[in-house]
C-alpha atoms as a PDB file:
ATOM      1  CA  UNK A   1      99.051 118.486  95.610  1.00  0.00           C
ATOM      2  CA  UNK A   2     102.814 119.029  96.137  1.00  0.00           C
ATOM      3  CA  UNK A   3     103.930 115.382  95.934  1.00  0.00           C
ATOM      4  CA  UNK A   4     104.756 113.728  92.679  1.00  0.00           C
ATOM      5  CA  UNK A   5     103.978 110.449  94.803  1.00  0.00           C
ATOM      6  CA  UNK A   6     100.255 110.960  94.383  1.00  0.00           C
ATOM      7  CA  UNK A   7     100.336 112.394  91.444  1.00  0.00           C
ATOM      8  CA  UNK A   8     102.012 109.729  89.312  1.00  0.00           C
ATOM      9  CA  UNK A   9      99.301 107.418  90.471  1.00  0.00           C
ATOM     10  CA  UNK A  10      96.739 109.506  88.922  1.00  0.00           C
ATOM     11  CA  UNK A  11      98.196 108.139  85.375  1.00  0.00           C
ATOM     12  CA  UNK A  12      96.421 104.356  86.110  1.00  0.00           C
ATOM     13  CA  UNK A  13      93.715 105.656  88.040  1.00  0.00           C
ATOM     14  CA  UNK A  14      92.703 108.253  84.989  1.00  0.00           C
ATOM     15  CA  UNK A  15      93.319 106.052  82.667  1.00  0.00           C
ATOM     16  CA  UNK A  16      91.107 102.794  84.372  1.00  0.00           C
ATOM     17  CA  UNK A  17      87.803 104.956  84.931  1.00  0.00           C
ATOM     18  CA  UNK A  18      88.406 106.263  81.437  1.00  0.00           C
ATOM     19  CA  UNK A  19      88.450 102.576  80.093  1.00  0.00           C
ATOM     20  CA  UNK A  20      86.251 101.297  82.181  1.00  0.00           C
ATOM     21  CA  UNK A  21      83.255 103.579  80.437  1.00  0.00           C
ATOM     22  CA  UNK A  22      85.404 101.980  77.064  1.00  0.00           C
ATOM     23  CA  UNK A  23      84.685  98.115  78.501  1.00  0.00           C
ATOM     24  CA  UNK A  24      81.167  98.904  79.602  1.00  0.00           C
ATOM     25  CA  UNK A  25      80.185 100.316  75.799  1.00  0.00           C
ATOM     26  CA  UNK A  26      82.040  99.312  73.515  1.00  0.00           C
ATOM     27  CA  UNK A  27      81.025  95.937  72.432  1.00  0.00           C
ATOM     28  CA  UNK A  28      77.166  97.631  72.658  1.00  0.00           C
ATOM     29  CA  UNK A  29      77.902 100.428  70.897  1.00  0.00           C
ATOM     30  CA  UNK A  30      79.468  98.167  68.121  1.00  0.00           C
ATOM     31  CA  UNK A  31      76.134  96.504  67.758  1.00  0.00           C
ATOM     32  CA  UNK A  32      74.097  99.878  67.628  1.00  0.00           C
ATOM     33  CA  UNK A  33      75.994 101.981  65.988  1.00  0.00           C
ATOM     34  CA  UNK A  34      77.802  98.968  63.123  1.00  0.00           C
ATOM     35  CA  UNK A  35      76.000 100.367  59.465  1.00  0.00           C
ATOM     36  CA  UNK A  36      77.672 103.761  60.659  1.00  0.00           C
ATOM     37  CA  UNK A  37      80.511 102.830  62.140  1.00  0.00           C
ATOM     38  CA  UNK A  38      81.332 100.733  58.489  1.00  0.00           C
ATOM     39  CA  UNK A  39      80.238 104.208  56.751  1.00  0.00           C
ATOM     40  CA  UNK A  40      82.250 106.408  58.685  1.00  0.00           C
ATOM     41  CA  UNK A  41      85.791 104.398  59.059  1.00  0.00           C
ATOM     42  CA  UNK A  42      85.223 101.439  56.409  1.00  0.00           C
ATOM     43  CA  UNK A  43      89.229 100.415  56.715  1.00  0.00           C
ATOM     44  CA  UNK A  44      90.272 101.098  60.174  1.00  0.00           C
ATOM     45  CA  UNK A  45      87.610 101.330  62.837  1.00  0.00           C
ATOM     46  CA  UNK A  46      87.818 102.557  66.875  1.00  0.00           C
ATOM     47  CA  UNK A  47      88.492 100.011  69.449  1.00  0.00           C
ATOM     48  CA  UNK A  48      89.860  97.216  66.405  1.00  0.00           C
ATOM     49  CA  UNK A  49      85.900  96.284  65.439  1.00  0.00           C
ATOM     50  CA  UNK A  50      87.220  95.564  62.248  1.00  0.00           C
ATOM     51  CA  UNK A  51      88.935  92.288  63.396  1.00  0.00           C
ATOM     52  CA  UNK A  52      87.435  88.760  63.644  1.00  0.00           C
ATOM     53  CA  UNK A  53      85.491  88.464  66.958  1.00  0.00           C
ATOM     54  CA  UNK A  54      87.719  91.313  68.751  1.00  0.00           C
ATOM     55  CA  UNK A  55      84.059  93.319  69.480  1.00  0.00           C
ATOM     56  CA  UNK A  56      83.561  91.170  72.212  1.00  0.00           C
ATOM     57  CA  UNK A  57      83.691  92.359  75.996  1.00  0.00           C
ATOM     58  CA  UNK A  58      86.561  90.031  77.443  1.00  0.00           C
ATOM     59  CA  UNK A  59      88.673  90.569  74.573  1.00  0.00           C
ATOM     60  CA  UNK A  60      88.857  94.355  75.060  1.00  0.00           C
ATOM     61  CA  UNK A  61      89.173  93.769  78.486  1.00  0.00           C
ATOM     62  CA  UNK A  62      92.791  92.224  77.553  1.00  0.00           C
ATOM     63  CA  UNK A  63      94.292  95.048  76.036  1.00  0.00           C
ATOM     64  CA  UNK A  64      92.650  97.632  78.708  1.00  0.00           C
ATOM     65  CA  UNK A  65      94.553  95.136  81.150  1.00  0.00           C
ATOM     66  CA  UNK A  66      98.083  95.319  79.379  1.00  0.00           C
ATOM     67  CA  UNK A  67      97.595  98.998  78.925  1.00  0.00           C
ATOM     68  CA  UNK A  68      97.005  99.545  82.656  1.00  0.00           C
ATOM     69  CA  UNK A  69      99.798  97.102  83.837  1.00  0.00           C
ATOM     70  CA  UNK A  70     102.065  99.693  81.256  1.00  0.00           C
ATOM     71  CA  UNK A  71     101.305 102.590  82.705  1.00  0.00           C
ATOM     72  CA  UNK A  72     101.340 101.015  86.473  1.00  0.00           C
ATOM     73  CA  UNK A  73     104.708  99.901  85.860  1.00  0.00           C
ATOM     74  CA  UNK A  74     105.567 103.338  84.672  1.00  0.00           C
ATOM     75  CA  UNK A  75     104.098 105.252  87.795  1.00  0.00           C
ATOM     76  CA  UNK A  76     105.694 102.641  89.911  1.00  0.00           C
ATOM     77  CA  UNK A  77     108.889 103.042  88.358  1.00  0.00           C
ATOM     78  CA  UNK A  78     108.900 106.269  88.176  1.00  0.00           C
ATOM     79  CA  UNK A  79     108.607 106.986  92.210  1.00  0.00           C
ATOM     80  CA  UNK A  80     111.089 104.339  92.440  1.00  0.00           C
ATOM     81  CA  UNK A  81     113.909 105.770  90.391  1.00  0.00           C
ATOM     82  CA  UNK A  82     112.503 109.809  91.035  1.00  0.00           C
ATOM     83  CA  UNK A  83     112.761 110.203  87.204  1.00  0.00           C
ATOM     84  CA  UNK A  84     109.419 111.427  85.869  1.00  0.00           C
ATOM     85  CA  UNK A  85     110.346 111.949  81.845  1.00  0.00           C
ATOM     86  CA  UNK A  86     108.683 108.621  80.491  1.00  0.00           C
ATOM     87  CA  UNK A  87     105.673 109.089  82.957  1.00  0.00           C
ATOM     88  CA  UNK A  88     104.993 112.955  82.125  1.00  0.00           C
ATOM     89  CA  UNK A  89     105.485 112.045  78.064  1.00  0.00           C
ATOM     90  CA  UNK A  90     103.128 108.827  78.644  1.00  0.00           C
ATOM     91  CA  UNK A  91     100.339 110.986  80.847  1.00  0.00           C
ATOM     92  CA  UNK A  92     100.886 113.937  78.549  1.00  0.00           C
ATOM     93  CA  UNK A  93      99.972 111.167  75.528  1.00  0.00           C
ATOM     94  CA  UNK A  94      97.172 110.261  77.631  1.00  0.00           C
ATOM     95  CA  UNK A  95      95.414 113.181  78.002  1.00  0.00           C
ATOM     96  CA  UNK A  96      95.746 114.254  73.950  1.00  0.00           C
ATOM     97  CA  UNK A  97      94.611 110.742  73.591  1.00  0.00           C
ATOM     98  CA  UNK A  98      91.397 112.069  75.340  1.00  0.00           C
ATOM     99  CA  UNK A  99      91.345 115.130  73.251  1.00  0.00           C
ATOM    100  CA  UNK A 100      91.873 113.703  69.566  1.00  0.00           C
ATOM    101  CA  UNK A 101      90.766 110.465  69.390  1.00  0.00           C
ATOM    102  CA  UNK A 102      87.317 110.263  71.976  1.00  0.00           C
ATOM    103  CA  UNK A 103      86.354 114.272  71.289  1.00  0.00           C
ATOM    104  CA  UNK A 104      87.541 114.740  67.611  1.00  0.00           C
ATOM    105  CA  UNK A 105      85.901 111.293  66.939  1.00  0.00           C
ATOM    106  CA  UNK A 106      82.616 111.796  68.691  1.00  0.00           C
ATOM    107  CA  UNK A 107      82.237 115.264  66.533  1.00  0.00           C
ATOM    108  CA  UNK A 108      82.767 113.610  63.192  1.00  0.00           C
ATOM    109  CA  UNK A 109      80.605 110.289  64.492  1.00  0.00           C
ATOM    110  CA  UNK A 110      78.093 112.944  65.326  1.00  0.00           C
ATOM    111  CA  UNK A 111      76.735 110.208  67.486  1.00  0.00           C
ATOM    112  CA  UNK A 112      78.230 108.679  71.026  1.00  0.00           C
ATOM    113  CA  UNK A 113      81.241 107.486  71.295  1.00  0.00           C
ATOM    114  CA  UNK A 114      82.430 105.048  74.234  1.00  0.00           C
ATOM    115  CA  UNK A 115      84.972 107.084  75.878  1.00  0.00           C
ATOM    116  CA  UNK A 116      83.681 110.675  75.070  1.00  0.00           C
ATOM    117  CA  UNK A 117      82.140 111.207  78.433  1.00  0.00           C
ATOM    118  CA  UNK A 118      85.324 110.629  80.988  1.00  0.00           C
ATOM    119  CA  UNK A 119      87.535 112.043  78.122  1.00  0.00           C
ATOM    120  CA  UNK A 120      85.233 115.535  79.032  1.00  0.00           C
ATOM    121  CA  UNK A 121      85.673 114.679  82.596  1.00  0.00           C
ATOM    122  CA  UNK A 122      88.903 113.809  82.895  1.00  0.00           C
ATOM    123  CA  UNK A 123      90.608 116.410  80.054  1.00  0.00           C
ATOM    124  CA  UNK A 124      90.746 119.359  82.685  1.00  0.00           C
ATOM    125  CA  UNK A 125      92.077 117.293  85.801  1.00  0.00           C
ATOM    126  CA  UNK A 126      94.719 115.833  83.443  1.00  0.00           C
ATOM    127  CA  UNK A 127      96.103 119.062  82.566  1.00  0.00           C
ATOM    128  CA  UNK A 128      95.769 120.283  86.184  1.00  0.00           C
ATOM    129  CA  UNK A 129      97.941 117.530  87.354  1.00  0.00           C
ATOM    130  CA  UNK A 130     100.357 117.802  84.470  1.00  0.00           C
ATOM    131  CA  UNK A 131     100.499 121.547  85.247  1.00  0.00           C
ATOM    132  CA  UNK A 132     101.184 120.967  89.092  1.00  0.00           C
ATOM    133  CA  UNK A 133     104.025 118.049  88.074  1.00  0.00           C
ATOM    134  CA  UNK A 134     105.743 120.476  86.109  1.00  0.00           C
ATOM    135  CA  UNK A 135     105.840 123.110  88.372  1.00  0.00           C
ATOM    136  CA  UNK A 136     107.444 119.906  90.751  1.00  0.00           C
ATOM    137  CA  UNK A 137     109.726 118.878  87.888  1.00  0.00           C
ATOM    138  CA  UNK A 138     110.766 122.308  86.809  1.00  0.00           C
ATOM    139  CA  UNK A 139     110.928 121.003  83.141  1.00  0.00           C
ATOM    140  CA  UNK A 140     111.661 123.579  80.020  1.00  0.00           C
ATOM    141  CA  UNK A 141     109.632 123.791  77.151  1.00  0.00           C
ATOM    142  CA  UNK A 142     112.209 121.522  75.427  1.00  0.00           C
ATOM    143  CA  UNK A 143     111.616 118.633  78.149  1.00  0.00           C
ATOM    144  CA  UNK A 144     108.463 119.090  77.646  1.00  0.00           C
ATOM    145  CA  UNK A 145     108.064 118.895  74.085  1.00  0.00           C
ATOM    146  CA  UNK A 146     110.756 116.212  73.914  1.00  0.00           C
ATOM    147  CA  UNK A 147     107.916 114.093  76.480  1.00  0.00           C
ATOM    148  CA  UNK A 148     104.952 114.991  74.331  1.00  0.00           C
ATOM    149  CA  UNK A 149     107.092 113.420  71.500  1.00  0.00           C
ATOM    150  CA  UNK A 150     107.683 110.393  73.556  1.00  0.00           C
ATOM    151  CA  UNK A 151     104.146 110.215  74.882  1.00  0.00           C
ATOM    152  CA  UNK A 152     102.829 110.907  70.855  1.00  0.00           C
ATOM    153  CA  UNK A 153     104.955 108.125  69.474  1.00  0.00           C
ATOM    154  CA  UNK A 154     104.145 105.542  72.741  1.00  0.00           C
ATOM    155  CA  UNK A 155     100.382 106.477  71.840  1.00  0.00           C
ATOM    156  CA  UNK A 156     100.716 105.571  68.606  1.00  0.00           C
ATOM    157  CA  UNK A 157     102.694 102.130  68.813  1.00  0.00           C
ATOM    158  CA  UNK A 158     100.639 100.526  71.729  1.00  0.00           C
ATOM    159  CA  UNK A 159      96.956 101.425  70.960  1.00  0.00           C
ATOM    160  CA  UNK A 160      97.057  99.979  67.163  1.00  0.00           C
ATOM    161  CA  UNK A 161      99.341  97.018  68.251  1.00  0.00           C
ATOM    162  CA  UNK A 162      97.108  96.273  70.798  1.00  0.00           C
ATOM    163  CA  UNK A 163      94.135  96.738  68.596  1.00  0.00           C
ATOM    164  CA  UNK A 164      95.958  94.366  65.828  1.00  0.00           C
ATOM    165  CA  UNK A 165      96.513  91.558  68.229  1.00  0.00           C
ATOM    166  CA  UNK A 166      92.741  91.779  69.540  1.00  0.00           C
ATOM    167  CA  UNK A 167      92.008  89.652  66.858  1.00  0.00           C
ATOM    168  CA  UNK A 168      94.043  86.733  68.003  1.00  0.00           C
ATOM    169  CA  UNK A 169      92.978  86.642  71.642  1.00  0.00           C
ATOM    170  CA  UNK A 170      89.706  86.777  70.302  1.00  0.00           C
ATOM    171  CA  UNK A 171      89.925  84.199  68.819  1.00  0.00           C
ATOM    172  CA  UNK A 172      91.592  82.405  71.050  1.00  0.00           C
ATOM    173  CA  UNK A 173      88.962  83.202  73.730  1.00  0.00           C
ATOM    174  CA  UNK A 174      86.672  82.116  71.321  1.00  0.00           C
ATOM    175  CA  UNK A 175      88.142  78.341  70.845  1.00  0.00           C
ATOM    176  CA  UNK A 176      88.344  78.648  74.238  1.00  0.00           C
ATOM    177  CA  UNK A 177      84.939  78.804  75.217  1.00  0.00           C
ATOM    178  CA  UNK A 178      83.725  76.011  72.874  1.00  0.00           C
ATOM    179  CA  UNK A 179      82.407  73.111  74.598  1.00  0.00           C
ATOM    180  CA  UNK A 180      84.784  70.047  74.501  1.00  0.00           C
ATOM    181  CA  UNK A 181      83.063  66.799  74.465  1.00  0.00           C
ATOM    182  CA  UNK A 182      84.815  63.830  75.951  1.00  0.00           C
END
C-alpha cells in the first residue's frame, strides 16, 4: 500500500464492520447482560443504555450513521484537499478507541462486550495502516502527537454527544412508531 488514496478509505470501512458487530449486539447484549451492566457502570453505561428507550436497534443505528458520514466526509476531504492531519488524528482516535474502551471494558466486564471481537481484529491492521500513512506523510513525532490530541479530544466530544442525544431520537422513533388512529 503506497497510496494514501486507499488508505484513507480504510477509516469508514474499519470503522463500519467494527459497528456493525456494535448494531448486531448491542441492544441483545443490553437485555442479557442489564443486572451487570447496572452493577458495573450504575451512572454512565456503554453504548448510552442508560437513556430512555436509546437500547433499541434503530436508534443506535442513528448515531453509527452520523459517525460514519463524519469520518466519510473526512476521508473524502482529505484526498480532496491532500491534507491528511484531521484524518490521521481521527483514525489514530479510532484505533485507541478500539484499545481502551472495547478491550479495557471487556476485561473489567469480565463478560462480552459488543465490539470486543473486531476491536481484536481490527487493532493490528489499524496500526499497520497508520504506520504505512506515516511513512507517506513523513510526519514528526510532534505531528503526530499533536493528531493523537486531535483524534483524543474528537473521540471524546462525538461518542458521548452522540450517546446523550440517543435518548431523543429514541424517543422520537418511538412516537413515531405508535399507531395513529384516524
Amino acid at each position: 500500500m503506497d497510496t494514501m488514496n486507499f488508505i484513507v478509505w480504510m477509516l469508514p470501512i474499519i470503522f463500519m464492520l467494527h459497528d456493525f458487530e456494535e448494531i448486531i449486539m448491542a441492544e441483545v447484549w443490553g437485555k442479557r447482560y442489564g443486572k451487570a451492566i447496572n452493577i458495573a457502570w450504575p451512572k454512565l453505561q456503554p453504548f448510552g443504555l442508560n437513556y430512555v428507550y436509546n437500547c433499541q436497534t434503530p436508534t443506535f443505528s442513528i448515531g453509527v450513521e452520523v459517525l460514519f458520514l463524519f469520518f466519510s466526509l473526512i476521508s473524502l476531504f482529505s484526498i480532496i484537499f491532500q491534507n491528511y492531519f484531521l484524518w490521521y488524528g481521527t483514525f489514530l482516535g479510532v484505533t485507541l478507541h478500539l484499545v481502551f474502551i472495547h478491550m479495557l471494558i471487556c476485561i473489567r466486564f469480565k463478560h462480552y462486550v459488543p465490539g470486543v471481537i473486531t476491536s481484536i481484529i481490527f487493532i493490528l491492521p489499524s496500526i499497520w495502516f497508520l504506520y504505512d500513512a506515516n511513512k507517506i506523510l513523513h510526519y514528526g513525532m510532534s505531528t503526530i502527537l499533536l493528531a493523537s490530541l486531535l483524534g483524543i479530544i474528537l473521540t471524546l466530544i462525538l461518542m458521548p454527544a452522540l450517546h446523550k442525544i440517543m435518548g431523543s431520537w429514541s424517543k422520537c422513533l418511538y412516537k413515531y412508531s405508535e399507531i395513529q388512529e384516524k
